[in-house]
C-alpha atoms as a PDB file:
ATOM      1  CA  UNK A   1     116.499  91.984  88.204  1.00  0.00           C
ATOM      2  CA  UNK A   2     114.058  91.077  90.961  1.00  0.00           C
ATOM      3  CA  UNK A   3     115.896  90.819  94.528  1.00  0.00           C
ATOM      4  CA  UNK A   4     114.033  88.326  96.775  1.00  0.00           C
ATOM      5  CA  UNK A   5     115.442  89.425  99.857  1.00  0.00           C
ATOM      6  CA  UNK A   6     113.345  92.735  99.422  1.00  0.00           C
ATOM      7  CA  UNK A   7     110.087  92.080 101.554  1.00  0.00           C
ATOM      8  CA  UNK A   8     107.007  93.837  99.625  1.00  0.00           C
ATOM      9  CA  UNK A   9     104.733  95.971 101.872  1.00  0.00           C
ATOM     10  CA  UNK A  10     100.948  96.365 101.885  1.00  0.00           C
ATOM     11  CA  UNK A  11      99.177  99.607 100.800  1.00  0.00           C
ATOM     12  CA  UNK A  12      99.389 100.396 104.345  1.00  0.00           C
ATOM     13  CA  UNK A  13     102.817  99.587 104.685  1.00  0.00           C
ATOM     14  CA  UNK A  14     102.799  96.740 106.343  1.00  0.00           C
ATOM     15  CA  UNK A  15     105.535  94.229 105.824  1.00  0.00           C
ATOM     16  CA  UNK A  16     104.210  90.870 104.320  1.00  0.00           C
ATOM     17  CA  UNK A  17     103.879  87.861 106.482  1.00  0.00           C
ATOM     18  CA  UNK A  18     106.031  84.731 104.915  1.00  0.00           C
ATOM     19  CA  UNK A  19     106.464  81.231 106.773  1.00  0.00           C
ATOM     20  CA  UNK A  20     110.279  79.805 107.719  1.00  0.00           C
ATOM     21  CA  UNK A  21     110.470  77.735 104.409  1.00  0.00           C
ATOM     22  CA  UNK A  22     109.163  80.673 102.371  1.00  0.00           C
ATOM     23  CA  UNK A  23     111.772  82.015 100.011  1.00  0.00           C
ATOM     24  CA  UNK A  24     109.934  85.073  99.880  1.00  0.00           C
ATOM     25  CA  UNK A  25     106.760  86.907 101.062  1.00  0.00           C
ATOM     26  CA  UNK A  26     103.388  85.599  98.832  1.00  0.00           C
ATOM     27  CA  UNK A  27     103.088  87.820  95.573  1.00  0.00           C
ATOM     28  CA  UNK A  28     106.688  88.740  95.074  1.00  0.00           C
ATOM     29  CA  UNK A  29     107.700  88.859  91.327  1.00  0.00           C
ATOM     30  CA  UNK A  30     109.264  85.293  90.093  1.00  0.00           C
ATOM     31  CA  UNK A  31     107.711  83.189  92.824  1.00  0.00           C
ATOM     32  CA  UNK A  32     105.074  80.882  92.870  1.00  0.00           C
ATOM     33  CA  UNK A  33     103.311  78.498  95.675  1.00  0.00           C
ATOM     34  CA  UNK A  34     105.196  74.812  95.689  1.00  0.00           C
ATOM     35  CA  UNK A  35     104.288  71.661  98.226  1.00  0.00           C
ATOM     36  CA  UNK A  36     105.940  72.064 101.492  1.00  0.00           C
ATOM     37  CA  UNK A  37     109.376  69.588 100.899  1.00  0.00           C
ATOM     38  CA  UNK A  38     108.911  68.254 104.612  1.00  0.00           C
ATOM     39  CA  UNK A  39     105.391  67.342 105.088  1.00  0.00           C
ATOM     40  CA  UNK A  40     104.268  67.169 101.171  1.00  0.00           C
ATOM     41  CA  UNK A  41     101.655  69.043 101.730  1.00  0.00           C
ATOM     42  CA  UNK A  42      99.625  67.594 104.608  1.00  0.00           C
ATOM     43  CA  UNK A  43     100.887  71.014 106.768  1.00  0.00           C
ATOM     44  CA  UNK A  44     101.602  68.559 109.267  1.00  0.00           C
ATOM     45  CA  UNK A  45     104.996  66.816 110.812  1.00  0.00           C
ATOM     46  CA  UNK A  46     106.038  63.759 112.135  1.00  0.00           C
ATOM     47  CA  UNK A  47     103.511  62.905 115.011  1.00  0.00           C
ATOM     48  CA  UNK A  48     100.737  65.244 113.723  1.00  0.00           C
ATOM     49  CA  UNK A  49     101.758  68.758 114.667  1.00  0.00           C
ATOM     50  CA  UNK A  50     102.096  71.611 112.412  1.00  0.00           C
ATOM     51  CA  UNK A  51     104.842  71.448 110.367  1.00  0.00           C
ATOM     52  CA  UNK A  52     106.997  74.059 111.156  1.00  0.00           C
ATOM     53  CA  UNK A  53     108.536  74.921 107.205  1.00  0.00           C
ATOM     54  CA  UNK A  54     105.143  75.908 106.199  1.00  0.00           C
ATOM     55  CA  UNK A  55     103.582  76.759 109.261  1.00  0.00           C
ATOM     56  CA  UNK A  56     100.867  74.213 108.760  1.00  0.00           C
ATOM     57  CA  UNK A  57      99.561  75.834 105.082  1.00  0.00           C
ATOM     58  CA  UNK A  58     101.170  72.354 103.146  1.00  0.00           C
ATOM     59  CA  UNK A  59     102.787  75.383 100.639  1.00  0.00           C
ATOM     60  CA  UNK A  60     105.801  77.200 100.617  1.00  0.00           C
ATOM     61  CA  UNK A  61     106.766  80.252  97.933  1.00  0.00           C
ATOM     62  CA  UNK A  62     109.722  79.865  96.083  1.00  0.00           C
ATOM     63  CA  UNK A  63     111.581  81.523  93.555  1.00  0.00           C
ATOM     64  CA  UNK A  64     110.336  80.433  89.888  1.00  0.00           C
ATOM     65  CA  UNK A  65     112.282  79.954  86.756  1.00  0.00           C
ATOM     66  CA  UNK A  66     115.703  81.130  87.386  1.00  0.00           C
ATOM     67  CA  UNK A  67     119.026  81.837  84.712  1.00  0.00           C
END
């Protein structure tokens, strides 16, 4: 079973970067890339600043699937 609290590291061991609506880091096993739910993609908020779920990318990663 695939924990998604685990944070995968580079090949130089570097942690991978995720944004504050990320579920977990890009390229973990059982996620995929989904619209950002609070600016639908645009990567910007209210007022047109960067939307801070996504950090202005429009996409979050979020667990796929699911039992």
């Amino acid at each position: 079973m695939n924990n998604l609290n685990q944070t995968p590291t580079s090949p130089q061991g570097e942690s991978a970067a995720m944004n504050p609506g990320d579920q977990a880091p890009e390229g973990t096993p059982g996620t995929g890339e989904n619209v950002c739910p609070d600016c639908g993609g645009s990567g910007r908020s209210n007022g047109g600043n960067q939307c801070p779920t996504c950090s202005g990318t429009g996409i979050v990663i979020e667990g796929i699937g699911g039992a």
